[in-house]
C-alpha atoms as a PDB file:
ATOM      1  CA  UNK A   1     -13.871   9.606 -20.912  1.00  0.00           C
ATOM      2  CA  UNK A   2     -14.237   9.787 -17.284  1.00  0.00           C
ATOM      3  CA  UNK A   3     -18.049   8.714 -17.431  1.00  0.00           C
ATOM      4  CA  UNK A   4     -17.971   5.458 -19.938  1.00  0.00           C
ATOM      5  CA  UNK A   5     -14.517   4.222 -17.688  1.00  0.00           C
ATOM      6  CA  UNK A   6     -16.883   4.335 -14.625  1.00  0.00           C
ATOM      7  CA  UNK A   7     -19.894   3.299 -16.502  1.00  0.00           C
ATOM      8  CA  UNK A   8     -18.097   0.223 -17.781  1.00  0.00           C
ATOM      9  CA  UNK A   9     -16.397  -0.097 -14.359  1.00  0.00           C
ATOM     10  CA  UNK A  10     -19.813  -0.525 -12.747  1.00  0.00           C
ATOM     11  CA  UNK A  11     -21.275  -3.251 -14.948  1.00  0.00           C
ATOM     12  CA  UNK A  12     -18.319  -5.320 -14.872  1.00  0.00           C
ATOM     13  CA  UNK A  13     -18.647  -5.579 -10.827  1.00  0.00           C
ATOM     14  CA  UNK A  14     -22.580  -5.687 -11.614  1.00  0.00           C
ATOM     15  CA  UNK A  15     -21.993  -8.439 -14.642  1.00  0.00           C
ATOM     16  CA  UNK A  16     -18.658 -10.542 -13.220  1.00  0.00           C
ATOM     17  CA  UNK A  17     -19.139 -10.301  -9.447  1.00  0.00           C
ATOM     18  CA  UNK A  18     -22.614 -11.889  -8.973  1.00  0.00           C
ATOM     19  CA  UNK A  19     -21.823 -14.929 -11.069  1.00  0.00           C
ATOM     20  CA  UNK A  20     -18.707 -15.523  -9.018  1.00  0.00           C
ATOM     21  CA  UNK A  21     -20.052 -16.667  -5.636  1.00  0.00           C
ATOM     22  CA  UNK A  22     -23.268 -16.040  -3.680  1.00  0.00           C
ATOM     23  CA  UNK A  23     -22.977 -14.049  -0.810  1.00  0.00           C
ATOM     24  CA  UNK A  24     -23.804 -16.904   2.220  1.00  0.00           C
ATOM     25  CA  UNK A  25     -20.857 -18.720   0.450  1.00  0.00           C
ATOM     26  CA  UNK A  26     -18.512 -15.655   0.736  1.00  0.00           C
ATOM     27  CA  UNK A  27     -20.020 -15.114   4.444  1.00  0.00           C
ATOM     28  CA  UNK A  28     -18.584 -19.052   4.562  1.00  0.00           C
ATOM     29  CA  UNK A  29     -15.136 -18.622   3.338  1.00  0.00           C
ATOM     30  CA  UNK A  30     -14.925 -14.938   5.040  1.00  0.00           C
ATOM     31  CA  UNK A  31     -14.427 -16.891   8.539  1.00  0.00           C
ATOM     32  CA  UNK A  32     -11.904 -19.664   7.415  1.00  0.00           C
ATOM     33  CA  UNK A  33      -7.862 -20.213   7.827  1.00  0.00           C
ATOM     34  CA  UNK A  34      -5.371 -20.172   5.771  1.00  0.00           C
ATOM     35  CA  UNK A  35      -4.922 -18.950   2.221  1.00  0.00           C
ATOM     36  CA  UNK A  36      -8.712 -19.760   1.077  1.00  0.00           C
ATOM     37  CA  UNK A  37      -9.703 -19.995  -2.602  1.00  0.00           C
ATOM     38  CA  UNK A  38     -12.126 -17.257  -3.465  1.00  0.00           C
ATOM     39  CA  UNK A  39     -14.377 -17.178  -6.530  1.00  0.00           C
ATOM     40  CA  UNK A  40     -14.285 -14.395  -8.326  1.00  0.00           C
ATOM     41  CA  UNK A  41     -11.185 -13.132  -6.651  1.00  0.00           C
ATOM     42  CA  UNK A  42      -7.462 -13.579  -7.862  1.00  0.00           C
ATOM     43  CA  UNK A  43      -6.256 -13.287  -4.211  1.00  0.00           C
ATOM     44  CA  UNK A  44      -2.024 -13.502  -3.557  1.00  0.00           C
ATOM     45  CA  UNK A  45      -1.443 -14.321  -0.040  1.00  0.00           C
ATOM     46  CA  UNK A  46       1.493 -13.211   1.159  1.00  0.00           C
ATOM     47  CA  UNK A  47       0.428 -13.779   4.515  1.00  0.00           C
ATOM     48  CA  UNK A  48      -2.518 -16.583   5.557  1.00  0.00           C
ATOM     49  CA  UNK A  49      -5.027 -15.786   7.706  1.00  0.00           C
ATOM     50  CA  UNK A  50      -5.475 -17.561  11.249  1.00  0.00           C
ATOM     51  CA  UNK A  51      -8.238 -17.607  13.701  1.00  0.00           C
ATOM     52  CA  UNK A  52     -10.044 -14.836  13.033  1.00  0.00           C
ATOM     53  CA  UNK A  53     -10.769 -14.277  16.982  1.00  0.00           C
ATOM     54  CA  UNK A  54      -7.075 -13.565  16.585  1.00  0.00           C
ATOM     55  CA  UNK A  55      -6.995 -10.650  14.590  1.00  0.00           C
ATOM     56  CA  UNK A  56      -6.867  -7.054  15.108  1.00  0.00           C
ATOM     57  CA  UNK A  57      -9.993  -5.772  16.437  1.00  0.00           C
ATOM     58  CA  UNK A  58     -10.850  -4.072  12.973  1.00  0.00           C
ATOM     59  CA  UNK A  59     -13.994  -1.701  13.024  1.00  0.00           C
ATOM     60  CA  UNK A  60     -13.543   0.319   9.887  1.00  0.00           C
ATOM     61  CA  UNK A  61     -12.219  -0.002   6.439  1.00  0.00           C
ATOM     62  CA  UNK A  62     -10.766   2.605   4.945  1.00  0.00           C
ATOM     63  CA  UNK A  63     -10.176   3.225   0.922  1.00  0.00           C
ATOM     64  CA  UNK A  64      -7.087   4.621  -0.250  1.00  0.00           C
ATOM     65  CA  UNK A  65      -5.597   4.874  -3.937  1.00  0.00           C
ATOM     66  CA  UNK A  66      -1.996   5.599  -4.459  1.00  0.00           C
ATOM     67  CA  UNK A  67      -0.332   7.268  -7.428  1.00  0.00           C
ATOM     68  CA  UNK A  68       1.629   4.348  -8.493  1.00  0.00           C
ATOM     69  CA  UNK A  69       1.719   3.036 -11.994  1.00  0.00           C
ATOM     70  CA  UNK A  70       0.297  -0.339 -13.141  1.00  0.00           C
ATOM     71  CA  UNK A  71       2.356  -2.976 -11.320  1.00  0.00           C
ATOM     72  CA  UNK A  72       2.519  -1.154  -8.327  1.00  0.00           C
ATOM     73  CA  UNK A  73       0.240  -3.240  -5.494  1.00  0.00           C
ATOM     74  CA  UNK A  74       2.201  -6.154  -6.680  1.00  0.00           C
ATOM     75  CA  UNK A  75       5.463  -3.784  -5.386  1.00  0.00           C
ATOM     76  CA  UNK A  76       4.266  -2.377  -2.605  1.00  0.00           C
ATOM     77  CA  UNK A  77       2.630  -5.558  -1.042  1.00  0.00           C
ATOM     78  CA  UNK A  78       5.484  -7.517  -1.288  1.00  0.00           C
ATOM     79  CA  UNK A  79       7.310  -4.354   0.708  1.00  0.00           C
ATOM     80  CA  UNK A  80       4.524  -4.397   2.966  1.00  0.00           C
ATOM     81  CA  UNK A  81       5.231  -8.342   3.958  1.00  0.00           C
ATOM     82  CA  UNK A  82       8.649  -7.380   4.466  1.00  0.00           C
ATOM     83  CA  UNK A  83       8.405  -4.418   6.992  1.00  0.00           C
ATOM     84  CA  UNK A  84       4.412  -5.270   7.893  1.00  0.00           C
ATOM     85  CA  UNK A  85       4.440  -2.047  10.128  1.00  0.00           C
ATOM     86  CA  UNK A  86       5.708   0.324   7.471  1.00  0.00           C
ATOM     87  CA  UNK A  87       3.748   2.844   6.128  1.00  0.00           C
ATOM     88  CA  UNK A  88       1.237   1.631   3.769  1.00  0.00           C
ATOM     89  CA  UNK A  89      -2.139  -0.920   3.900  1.00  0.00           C
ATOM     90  CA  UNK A  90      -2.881  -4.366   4.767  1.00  0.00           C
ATOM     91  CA  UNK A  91      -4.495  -5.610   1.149  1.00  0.00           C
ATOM     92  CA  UNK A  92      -3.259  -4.494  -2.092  1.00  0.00           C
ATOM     93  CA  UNK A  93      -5.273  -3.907  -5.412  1.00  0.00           C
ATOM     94  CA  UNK A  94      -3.685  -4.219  -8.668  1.00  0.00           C
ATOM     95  CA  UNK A  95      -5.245  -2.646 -11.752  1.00  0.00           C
ATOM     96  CA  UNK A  96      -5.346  -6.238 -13.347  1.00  0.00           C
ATOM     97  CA  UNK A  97      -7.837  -7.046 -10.549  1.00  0.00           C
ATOM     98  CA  UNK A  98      -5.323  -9.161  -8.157  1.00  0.00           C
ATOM     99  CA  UNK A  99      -5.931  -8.694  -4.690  1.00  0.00           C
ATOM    100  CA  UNK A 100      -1.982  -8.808  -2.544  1.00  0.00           C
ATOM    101  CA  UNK A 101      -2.997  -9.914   0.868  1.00  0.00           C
ATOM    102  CA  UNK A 102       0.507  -8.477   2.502  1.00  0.00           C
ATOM    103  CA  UNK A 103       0.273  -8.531   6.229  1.00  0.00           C
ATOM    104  CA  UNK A 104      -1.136 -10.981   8.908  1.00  0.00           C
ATOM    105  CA  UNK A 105      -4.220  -9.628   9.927  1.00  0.00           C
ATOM    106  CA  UNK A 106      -2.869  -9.445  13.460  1.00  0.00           C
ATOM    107  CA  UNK A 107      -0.528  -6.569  12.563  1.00  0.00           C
ATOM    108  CA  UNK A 108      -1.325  -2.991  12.192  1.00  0.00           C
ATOM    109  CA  UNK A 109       0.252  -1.180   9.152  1.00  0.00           C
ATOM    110  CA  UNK A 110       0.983   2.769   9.551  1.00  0.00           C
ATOM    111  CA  UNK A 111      -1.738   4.458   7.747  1.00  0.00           C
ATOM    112  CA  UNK A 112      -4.299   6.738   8.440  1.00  0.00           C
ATOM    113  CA  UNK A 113      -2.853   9.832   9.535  1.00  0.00           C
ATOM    114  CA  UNK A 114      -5.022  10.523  12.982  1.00  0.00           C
ATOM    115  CA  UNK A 115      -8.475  11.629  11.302  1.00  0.00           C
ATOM    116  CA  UNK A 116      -7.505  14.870  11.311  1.00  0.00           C
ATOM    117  CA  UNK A 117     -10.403  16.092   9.085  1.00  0.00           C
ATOM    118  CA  UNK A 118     -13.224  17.863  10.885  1.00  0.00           C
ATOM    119  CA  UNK A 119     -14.614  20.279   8.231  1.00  0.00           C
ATOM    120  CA  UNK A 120     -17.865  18.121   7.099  1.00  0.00           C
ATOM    121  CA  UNK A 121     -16.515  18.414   3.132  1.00  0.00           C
ATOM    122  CA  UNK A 122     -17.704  15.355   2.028  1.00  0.00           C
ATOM    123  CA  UNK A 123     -19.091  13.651   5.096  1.00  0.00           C
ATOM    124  CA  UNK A 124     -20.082  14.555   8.809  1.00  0.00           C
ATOM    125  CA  UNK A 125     -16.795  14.172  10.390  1.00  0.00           C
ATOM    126  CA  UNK A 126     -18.149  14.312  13.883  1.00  0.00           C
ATOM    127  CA  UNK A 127     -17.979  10.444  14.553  1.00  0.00           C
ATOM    128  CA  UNK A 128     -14.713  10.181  12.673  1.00  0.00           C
ATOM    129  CA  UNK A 129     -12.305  13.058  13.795  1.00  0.00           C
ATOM    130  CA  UNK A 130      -9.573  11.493  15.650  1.00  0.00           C
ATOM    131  CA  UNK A 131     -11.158   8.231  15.931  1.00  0.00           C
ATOM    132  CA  UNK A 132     -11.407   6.347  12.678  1.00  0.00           C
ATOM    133  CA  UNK A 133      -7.274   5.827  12.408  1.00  0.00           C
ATOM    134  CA  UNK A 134      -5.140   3.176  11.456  1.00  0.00           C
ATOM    135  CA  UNK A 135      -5.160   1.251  14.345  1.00  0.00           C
ATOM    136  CA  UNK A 136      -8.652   0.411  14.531  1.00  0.00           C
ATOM    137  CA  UNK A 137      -9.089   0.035  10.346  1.00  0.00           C
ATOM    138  CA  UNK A 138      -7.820  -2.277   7.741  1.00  0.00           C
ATOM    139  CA  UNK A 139      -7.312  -0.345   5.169  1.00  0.00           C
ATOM    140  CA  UNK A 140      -6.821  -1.300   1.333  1.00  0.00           C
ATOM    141  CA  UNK A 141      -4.675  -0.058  -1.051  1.00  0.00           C
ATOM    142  CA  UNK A 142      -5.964   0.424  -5.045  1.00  0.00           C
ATOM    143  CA  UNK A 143      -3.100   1.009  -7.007  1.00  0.00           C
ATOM    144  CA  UNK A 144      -2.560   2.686 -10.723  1.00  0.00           C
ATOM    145  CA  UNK A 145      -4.352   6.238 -11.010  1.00  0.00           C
ATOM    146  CA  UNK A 146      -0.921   7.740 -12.629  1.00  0.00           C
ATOM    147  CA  UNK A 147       0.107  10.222 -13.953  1.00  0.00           C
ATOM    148  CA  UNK A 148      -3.623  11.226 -13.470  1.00  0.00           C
ATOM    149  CA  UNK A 149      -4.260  11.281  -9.913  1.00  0.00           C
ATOM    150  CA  UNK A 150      -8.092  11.738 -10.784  1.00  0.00           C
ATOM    151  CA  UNK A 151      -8.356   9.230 -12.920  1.00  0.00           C
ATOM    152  CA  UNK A 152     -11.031   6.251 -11.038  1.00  0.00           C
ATOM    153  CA  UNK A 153     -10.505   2.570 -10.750  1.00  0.00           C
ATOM    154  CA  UNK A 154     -10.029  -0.019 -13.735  1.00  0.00           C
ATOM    155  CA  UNK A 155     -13.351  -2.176 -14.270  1.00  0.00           C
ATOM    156  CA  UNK A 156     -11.209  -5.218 -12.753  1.00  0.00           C
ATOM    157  CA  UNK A 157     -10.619  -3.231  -9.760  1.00  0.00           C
ATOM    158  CA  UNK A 158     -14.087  -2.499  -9.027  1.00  0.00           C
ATOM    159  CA  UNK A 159     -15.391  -6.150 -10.109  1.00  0.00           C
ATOM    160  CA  UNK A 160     -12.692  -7.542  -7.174  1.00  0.00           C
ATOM    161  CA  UNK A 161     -13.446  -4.692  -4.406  1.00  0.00           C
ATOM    162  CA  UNK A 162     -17.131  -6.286  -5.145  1.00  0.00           C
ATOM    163  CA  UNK A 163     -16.138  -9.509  -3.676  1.00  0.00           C
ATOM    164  CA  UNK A 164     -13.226  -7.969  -1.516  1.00  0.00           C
ATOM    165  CA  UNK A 165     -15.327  -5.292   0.579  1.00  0.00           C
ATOM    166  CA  UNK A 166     -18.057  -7.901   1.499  1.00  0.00           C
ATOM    167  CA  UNK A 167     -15.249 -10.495   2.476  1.00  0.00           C
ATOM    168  CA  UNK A 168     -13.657  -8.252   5.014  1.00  0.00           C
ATOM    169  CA  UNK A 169     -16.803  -6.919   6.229  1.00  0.00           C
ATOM    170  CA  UNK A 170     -17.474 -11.004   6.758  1.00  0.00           C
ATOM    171  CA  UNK A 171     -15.051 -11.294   8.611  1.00  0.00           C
ATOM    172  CA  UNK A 172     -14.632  -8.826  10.808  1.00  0.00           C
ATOM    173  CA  UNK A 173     -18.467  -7.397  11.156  1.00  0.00           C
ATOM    174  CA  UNK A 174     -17.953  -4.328   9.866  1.00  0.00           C
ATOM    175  CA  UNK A 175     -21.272  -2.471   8.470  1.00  0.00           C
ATOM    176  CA  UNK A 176     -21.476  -0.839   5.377  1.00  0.00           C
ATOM    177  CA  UNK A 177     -21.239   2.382   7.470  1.00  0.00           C
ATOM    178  CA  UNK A 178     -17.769   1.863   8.460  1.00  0.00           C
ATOM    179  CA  UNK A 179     -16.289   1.871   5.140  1.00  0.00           C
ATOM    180  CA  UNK A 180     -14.374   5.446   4.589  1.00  0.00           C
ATOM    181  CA  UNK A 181     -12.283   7.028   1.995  1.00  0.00           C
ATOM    182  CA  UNK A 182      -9.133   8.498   2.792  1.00  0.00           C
ATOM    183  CA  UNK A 183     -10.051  11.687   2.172  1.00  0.00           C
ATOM    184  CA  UNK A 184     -13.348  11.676   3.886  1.00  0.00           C
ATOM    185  CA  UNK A 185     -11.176  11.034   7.001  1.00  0.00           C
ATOM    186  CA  UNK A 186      -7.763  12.318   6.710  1.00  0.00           C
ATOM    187  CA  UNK A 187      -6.503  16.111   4.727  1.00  0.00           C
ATOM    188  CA  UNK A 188      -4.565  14.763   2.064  1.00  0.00           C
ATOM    189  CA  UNK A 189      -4.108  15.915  -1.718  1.00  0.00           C
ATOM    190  CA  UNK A 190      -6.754  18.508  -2.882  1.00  0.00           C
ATOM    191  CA  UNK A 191      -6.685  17.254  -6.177  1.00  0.00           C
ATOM    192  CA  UNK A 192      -8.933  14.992  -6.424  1.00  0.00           C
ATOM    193  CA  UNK A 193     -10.919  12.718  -3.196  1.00  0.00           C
ATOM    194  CA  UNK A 194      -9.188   9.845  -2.368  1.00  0.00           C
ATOM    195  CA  UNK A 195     -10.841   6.709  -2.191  1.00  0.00           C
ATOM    196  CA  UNK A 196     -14.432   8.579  -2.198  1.00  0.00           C
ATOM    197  CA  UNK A 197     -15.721   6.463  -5.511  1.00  0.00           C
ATOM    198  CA  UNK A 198     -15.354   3.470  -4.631  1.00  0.00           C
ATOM    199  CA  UNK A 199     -16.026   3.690  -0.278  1.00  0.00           C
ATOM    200  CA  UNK A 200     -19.537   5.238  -2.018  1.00  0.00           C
ATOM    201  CA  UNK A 201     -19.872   2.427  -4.095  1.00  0.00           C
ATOM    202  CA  UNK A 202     -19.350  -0.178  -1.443  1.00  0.00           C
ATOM    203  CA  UNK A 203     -21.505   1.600   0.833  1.00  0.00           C
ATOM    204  CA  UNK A 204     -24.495   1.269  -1.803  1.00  0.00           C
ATOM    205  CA  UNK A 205     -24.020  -2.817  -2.368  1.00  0.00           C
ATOM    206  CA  UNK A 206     -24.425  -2.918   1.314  1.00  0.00           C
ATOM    207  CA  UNK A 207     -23.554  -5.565   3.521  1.00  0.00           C
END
């Protein structure tokens, strides 16, 4: 079951995402104002972007998938605009696809809990451990893996972190190499690897 969800989660981003916007054109709109339109991308802003030499200094991404059920980003995004600082991410993922942009990109969210992983499980940790934290990575938040905490992405999740992962690396120049999962940075929940799918995934597409 596991296999054909991820199978069929892979050739929607191979089949959908290509046909939705070359990627000079995303490279385009990745450095714009406002609350662009992006093909391809059912994007909610609930807060615009502005210069972009006015953001945070982002030099990571980090992947991180909560427990919620369906119809959880859409919750927790709009909490996020509220209390921007809270725990939690600055972009939201819904399992429908819809991408919650929650907090202005000059804002750092609490999350990332001080890289406190240094036993090389899944990746060398050596260039991470206490240095790839919340304050210096946007992080996004892929919501809907309950009751199974195991259970991997929807297809429209993967098809929109296609298009997502390659605007934020856009627009903030972060290479392929700087896109981590939760777990490969932080202990968390030994059941299953957070975020590890789909930071592996967006490392192979490449930037």
């Amino acid at each position: 079951m596991m296999i054909s969800r991820l199978v069929a989660a892979v050739l929607a981003a191979v089949l959908i995402a290509p046909a939705a916007a070359t990627d000079a054109g995303l490279a385009r709109l990745a450095r714009s104002s406002g609350t662009p339109d992006i093909p391809g991308l059912k994007m909610v802003w609930l807060a615009p972007w502005g210069d972009v030499r006015d953001a945070h200094p982002w030099r990571n991404i980090i992947v991180h998938q909560t427990e919620g059920r369906a119809g959880s980003a859409r919750v927790g995004a709009r909490e996020q605009s509220k209390n921007p600082t809270r725990r939690g991410v600055t972009v939201w993922v819904e399992t429908d696809g819809t991408v919650y942009w929650a907090v202005a990109e000059n804002l750092v969210p609490t999350h990332g809990d001080g890289a406190n992983r240094h036993d090389n499980k899944y990746i060398d940790n050596s260039a991470t451990y206490h240095q790839v934290v919340g304050d210096n990575s946007i992080g996004v938040e892929f919501a809907g893996n309950f009751p199974d905490v195991a259970r991997g992405p929807t297809p429209a999740q993967v098809a929109a972190w296609k298009i997502l992962v390659k605007i934020l690396q856009a627009r903030y120049d972060i290479p392929s190499a700087r896109i981590y999962a939760h777990n490969w940075i932080d202990i968390k929940d030994e059941r299953y690897c957070e975020g590890c799918w789909l930071a592996t995934l967006a490392r192979t597409w490449g930037k």
